[in-house]
PDB file of N, CA and C in Angstrom:
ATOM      1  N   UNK A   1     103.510 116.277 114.560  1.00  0.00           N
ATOM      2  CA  UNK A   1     103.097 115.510 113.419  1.00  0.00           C
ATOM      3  C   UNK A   1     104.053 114.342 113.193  1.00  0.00           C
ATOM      4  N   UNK A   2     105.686 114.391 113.553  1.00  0.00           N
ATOM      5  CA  UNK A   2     106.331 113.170 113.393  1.00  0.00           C
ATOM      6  C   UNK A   2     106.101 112.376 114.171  1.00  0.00           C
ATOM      7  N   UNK A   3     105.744 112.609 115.334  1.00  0.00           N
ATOM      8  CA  UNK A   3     105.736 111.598 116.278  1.00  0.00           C
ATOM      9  C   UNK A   3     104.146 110.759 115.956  1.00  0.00           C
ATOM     10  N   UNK A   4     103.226 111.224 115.095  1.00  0.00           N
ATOM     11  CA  UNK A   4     101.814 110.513 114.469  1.00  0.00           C
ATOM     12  C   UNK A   4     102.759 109.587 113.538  1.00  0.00           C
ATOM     13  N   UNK A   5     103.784 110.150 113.064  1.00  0.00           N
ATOM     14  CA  UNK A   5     103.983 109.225 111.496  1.00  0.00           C
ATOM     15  C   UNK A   5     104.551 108.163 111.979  1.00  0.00           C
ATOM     16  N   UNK A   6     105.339 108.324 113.072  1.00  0.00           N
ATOM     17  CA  UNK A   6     105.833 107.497 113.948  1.00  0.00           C
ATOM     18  C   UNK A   6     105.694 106.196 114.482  1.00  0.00           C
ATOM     19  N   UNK A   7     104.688 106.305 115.253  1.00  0.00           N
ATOM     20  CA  UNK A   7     103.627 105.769 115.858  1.00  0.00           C
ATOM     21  C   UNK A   7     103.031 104.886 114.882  1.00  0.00           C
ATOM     22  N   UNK A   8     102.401 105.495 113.220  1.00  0.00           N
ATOM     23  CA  UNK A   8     102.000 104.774 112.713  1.00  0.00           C
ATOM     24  C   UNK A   8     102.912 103.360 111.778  1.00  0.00           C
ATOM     25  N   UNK A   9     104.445 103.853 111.771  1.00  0.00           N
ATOM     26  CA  UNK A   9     105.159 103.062 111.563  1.00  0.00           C
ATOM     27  C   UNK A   9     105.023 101.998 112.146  1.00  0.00           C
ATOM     28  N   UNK A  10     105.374 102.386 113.194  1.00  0.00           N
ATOM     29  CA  UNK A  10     105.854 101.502 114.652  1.00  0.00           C
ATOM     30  C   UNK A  10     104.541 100.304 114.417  1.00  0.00           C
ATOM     31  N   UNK A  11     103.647 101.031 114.252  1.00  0.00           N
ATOM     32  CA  UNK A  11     102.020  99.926 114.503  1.00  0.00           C
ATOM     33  C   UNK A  11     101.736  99.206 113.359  1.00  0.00           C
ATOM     34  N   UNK A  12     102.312  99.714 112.051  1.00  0.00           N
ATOM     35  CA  UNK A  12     102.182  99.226 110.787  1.00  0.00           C
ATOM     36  C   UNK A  12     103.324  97.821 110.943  1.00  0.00           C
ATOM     37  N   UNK A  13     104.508  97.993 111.719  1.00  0.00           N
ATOM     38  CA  UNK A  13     105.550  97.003 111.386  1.00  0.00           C
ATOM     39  C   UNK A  13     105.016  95.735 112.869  1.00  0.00           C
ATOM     40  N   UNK A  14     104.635  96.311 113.917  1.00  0.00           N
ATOM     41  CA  UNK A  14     104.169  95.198 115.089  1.00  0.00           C
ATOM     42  C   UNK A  14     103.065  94.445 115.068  1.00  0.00           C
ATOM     43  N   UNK A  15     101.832  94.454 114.267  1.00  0.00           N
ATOM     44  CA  UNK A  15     100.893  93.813 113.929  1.00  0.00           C
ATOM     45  C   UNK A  15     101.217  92.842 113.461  1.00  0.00           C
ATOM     46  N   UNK A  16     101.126  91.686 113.616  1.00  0.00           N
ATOM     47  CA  UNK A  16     101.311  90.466 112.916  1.00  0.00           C
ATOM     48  C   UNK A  16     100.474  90.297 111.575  1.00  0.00           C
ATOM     49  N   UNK A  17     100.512  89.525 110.896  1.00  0.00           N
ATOM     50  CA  UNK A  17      99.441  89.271 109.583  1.00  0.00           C
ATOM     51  C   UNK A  17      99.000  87.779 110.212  1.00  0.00           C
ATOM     52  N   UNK A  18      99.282  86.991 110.845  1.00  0.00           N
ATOM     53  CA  UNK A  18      99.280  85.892 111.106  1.00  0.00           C
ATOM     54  C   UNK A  18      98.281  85.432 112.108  1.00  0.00           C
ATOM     55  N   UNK A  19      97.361  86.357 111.974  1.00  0.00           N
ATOM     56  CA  UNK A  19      96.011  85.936 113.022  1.00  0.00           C
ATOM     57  C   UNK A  19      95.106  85.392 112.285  1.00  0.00           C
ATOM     58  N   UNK A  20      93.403  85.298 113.241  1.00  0.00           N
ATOM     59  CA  UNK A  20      92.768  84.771 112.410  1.00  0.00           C
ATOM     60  C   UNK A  20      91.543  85.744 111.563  1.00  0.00           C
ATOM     61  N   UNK A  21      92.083  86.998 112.323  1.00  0.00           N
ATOM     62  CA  UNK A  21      91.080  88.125 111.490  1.00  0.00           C
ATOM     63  C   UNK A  21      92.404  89.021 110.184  1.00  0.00           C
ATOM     64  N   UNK A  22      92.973  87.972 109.463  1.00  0.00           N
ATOM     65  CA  UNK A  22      93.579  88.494 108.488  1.00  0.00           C
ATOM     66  C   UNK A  22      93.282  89.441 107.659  1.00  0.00           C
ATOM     67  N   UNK A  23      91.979  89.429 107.530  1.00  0.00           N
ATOM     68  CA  UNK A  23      91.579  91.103 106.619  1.00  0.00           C
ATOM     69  C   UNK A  23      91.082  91.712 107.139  1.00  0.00           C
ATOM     70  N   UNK A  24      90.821  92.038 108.299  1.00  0.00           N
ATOM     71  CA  UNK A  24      90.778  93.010 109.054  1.00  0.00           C
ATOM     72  C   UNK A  24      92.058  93.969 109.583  1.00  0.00           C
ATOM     73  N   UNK A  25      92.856  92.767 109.630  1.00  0.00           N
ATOM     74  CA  UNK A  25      94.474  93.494 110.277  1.00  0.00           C
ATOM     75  C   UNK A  25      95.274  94.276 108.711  1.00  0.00           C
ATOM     76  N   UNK A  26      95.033  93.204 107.514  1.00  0.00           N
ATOM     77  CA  UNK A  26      95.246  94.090 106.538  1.00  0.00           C
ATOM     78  C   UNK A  26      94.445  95.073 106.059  1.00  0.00           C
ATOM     79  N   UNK A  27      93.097  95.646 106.441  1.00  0.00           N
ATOM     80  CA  UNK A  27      92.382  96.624 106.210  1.00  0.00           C
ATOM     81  C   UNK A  27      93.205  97.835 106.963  1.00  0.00           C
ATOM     82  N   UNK A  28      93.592  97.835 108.452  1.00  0.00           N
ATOM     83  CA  UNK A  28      93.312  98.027 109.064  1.00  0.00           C
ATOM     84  C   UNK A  28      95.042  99.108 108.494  1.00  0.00           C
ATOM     85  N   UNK A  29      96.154  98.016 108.409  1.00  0.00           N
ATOM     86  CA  UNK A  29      97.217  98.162 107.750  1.00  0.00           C
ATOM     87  C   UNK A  29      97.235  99.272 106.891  1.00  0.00           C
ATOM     88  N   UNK A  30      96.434  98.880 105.885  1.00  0.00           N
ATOM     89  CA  UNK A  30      96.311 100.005 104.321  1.00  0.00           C
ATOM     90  C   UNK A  30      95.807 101.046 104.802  1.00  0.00           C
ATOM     91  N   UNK A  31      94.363 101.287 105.894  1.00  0.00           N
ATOM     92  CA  UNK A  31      94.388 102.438 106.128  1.00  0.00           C
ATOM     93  C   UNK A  31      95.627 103.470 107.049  1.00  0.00           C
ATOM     94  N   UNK A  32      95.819 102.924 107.616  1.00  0.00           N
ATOM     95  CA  UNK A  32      97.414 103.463 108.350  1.00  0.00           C
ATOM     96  C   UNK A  32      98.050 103.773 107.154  1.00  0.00           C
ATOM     97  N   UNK A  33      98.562 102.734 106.455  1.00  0.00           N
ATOM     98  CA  UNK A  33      99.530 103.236 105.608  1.00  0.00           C
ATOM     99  C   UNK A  33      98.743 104.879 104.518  1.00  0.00           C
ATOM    100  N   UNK A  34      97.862 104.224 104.438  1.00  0.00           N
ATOM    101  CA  UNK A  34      97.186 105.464 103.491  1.00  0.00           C
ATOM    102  C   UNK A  34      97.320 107.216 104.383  1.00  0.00           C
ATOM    103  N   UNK A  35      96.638 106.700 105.923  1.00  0.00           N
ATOM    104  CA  UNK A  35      97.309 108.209 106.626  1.00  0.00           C
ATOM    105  C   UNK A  35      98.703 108.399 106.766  1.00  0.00           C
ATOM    106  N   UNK A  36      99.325 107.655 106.942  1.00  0.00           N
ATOM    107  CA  UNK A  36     101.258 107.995 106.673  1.00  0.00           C
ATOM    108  C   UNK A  36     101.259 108.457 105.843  1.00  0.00           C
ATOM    109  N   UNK A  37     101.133 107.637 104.457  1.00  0.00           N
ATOM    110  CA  UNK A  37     101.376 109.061 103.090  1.00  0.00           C
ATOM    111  C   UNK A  37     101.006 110.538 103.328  1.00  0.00           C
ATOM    112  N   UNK A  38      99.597 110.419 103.708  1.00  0.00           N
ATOM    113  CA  UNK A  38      98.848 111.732 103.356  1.00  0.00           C
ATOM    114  C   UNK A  38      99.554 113.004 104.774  1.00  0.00           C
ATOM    115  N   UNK A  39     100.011 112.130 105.817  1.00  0.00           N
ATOM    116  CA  UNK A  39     100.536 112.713 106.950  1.00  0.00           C
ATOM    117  C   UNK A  39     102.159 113.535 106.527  1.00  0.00           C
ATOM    118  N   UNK A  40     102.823 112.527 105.614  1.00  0.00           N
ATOM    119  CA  UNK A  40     103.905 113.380 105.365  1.00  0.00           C
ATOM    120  C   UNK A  40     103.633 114.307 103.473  1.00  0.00           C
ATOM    121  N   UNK A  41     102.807 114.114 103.594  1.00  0.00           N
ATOM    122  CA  UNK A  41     102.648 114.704 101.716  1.00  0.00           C
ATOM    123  C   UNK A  41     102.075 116.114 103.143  1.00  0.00           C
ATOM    124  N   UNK A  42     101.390 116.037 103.771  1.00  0.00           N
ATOM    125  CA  UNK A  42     101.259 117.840 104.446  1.00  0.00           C
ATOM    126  C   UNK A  42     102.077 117.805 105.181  1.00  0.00           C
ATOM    127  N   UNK A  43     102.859 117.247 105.689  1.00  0.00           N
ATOM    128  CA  UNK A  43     104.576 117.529 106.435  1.00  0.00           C
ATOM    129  C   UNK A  43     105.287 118.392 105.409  1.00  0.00           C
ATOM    130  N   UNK A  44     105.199 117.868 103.978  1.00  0.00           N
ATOM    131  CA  UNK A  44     106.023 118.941 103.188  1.00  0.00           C
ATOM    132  C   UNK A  44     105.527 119.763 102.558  1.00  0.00           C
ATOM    133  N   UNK A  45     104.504 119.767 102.527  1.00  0.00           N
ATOM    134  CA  UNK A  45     103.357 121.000 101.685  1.00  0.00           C
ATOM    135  C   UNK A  45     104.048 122.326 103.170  1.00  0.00           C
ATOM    136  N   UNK A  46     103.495 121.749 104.154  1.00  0.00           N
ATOM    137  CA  UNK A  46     103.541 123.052 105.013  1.00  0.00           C
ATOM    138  C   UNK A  46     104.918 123.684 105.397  1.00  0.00           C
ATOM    139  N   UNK A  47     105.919 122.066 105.501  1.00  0.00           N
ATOM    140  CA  UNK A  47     107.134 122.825 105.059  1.00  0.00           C
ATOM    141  C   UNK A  47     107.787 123.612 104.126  1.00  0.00           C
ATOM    142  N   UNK A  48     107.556 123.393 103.066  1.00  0.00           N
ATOM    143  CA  UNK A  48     107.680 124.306 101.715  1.00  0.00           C
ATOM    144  C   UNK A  48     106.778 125.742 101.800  1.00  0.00           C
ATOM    145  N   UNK A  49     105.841 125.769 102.344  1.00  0.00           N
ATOM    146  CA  UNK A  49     104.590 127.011 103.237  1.00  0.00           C
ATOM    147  C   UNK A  49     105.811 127.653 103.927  1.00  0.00           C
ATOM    148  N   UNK A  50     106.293 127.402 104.801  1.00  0.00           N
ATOM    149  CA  UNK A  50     107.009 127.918 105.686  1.00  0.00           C
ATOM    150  C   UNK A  50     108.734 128.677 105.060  1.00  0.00           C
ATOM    151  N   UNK A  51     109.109 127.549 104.857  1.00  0.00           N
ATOM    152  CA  UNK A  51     110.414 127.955 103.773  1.00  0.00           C
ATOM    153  C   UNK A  51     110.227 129.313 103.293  1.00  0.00           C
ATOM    154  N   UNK A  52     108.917 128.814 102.499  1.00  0.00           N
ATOM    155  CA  UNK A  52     109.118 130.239 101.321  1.00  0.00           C
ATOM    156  C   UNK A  52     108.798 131.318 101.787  1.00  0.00           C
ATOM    157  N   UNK A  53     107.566 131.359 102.930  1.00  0.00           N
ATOM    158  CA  UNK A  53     106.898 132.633 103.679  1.00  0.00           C
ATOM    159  C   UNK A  53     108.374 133.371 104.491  1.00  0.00           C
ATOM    160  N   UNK A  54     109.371 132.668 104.327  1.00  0.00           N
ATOM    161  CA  UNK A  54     110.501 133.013 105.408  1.00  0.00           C
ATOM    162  C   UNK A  54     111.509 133.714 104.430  1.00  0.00           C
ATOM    163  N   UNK A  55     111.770 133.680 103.405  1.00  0.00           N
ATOM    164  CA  UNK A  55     112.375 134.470 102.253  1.00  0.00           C
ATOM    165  C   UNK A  55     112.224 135.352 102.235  1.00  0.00           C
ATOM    166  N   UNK A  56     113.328 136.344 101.839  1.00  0.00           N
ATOM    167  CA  UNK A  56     113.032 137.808 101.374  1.00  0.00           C
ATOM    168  C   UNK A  56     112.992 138.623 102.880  1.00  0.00           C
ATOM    169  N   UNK A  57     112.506 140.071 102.695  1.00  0.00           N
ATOM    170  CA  UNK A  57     112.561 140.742 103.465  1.00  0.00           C
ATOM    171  C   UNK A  57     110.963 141.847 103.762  1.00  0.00           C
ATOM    172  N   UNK A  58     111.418 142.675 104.666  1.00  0.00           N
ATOM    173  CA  UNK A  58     109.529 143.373 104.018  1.00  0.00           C
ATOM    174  C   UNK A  58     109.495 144.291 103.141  1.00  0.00           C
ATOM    175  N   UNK A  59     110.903 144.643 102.799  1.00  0.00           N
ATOM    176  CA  UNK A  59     110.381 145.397 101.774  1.00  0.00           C
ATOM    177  C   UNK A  59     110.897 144.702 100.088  1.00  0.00           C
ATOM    178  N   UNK A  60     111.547 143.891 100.337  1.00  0.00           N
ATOM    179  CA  UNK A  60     111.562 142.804  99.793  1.00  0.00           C
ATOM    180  C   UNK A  60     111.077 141.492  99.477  1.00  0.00           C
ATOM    181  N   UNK A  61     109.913 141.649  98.723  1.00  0.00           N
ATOM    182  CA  UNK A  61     108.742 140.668  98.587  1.00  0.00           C
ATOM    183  C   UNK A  61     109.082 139.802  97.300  1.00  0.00           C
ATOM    184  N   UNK A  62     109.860 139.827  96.627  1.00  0.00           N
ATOM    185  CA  UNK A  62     110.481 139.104  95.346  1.00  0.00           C
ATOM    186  C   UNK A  62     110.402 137.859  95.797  1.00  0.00           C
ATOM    187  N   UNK A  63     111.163 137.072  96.362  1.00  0.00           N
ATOM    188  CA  UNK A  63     111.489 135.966  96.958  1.00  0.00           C
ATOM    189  C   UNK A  63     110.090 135.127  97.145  1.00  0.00           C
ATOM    190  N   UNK A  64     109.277 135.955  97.586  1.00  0.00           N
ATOM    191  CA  UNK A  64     107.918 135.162  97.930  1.00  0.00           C
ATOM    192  C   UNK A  64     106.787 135.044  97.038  1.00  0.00           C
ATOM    193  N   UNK A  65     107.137 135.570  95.795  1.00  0.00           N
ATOM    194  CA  UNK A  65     106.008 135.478  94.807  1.00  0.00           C
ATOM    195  C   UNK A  65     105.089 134.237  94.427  1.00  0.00           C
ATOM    196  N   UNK A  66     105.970 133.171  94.594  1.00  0.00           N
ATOM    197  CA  UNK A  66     105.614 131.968  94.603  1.00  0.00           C
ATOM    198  C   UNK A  66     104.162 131.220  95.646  1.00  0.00           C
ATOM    199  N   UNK A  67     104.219 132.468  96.652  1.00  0.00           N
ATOM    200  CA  UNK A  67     103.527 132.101  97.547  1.00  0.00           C
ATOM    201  C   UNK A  67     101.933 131.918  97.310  1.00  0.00           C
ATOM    202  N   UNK A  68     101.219 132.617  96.752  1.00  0.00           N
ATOM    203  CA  UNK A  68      99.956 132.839  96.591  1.00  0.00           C
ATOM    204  C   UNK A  68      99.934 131.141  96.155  1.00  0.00           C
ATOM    205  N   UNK A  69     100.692 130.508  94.801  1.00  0.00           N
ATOM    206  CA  UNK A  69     100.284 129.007  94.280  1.00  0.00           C
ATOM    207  C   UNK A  69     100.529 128.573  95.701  1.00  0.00           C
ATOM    208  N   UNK A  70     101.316 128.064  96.363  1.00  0.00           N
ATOM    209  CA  UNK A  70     101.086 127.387  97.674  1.00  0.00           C
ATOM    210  C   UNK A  70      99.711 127.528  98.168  1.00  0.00           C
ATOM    211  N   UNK A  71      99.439 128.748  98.227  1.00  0.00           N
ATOM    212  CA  UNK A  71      98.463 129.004  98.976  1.00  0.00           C
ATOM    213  C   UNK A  71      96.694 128.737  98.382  1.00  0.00           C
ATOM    214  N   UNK A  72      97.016 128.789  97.330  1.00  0.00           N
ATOM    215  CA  UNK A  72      95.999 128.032  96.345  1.00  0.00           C
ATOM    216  C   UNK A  72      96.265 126.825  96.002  1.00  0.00           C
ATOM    217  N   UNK A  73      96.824 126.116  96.499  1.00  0.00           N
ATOM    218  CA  UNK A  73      97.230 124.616  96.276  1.00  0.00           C
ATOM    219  C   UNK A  73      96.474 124.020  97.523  1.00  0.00           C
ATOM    220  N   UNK A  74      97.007 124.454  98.558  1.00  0.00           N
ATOM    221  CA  UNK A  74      96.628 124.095 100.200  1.00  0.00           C
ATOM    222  C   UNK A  74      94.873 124.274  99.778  1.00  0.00           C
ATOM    223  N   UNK A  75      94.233 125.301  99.550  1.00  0.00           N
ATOM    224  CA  UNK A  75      92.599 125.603  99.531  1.00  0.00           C
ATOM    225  C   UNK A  75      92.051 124.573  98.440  1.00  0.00           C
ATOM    226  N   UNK A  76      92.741 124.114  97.316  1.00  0.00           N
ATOM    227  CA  UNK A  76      92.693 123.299  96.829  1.00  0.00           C
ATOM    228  C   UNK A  76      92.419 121.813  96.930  1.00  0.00           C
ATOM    229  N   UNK A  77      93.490 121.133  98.210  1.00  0.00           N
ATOM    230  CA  UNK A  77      93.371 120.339  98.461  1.00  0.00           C
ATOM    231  C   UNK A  77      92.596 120.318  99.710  1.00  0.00           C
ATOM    232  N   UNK A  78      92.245 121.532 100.672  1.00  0.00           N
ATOM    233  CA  UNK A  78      91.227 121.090 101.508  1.00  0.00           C
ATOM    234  C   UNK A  78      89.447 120.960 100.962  1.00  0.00           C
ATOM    235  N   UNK A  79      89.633 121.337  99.561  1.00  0.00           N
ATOM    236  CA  UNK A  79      88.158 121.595  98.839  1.00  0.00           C
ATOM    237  C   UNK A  79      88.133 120.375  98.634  1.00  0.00           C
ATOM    238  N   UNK A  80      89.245 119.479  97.795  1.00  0.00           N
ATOM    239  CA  UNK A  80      89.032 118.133  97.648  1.00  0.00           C
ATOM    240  C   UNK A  80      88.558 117.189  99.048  1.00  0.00           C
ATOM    241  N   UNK A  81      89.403 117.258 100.017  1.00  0.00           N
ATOM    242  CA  UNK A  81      88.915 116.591 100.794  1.00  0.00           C
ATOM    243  C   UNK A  81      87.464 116.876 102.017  1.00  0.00           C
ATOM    244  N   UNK A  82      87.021 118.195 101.256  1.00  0.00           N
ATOM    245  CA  UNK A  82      85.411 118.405 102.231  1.00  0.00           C
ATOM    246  C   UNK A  82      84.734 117.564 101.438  1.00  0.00           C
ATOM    247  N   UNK A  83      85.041 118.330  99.550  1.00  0.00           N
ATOM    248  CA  UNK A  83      84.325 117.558  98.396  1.00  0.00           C
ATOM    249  C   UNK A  83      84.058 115.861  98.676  1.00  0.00           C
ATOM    250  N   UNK A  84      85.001 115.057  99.187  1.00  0.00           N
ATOM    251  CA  UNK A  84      84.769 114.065  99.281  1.00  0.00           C
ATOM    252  C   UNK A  84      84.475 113.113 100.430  1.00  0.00           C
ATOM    253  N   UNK A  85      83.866 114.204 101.540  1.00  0.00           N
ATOM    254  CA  UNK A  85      84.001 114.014 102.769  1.00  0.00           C
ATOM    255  C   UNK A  85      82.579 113.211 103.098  1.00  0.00           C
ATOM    256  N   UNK A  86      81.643 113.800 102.388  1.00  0.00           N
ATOM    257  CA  UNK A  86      80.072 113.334 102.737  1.00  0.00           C
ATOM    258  C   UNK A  86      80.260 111.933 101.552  1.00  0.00           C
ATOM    259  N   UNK A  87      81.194 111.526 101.162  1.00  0.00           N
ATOM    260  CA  UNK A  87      80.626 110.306 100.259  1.00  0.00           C
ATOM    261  C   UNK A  87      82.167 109.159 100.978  1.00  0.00           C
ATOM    262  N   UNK A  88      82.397 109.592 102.248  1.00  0.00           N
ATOM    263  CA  UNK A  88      82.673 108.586 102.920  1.00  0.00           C
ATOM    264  C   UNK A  88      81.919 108.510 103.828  1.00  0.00           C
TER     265      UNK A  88
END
């Protein structure tokens, strides 16, 4: 996944603005930039997933109580994005 966010850096900063399809290259820009955000906002959702699933012990489940909201957060946000999937 870093090496996507990467990549999209890299392509966000080498594009010139200085052509003659200027809003296309800035369309083109914002959507990149818009998947970078959304690429590292689930870089840390799943890192924080992981963190916490790694706490505690097995018979020691204290530590992880927290987990279920993660886990209803994640179903959450994939409902939003089916929800809004047919009206792109």
């Amino acid at each position: 996944m870093l090496h996507r966010f990467i990549v999209l850096v890299v392509s966000l900063a080498v594009v010139p603005l200085e052509t003659k399809h200027k809003v296309c290259v800035t369309s083109v820009q914002g959507y990149a930039a818009g998947l970078a955000t959304i690429l590292l906002l689930c870089a840390f959702v799943e890192t924080s997933v992981i963190w916490v699933s790694m706490r505690g012990t097995v018979i020691y489940t204290e530590p992880r109580a927290c987990m279920p909201h993660f886990v209803y957060g994640r179903l959450g946000r994939i409902s939003f994005y089916l929800a809004r999937l047919p009206s792109v």
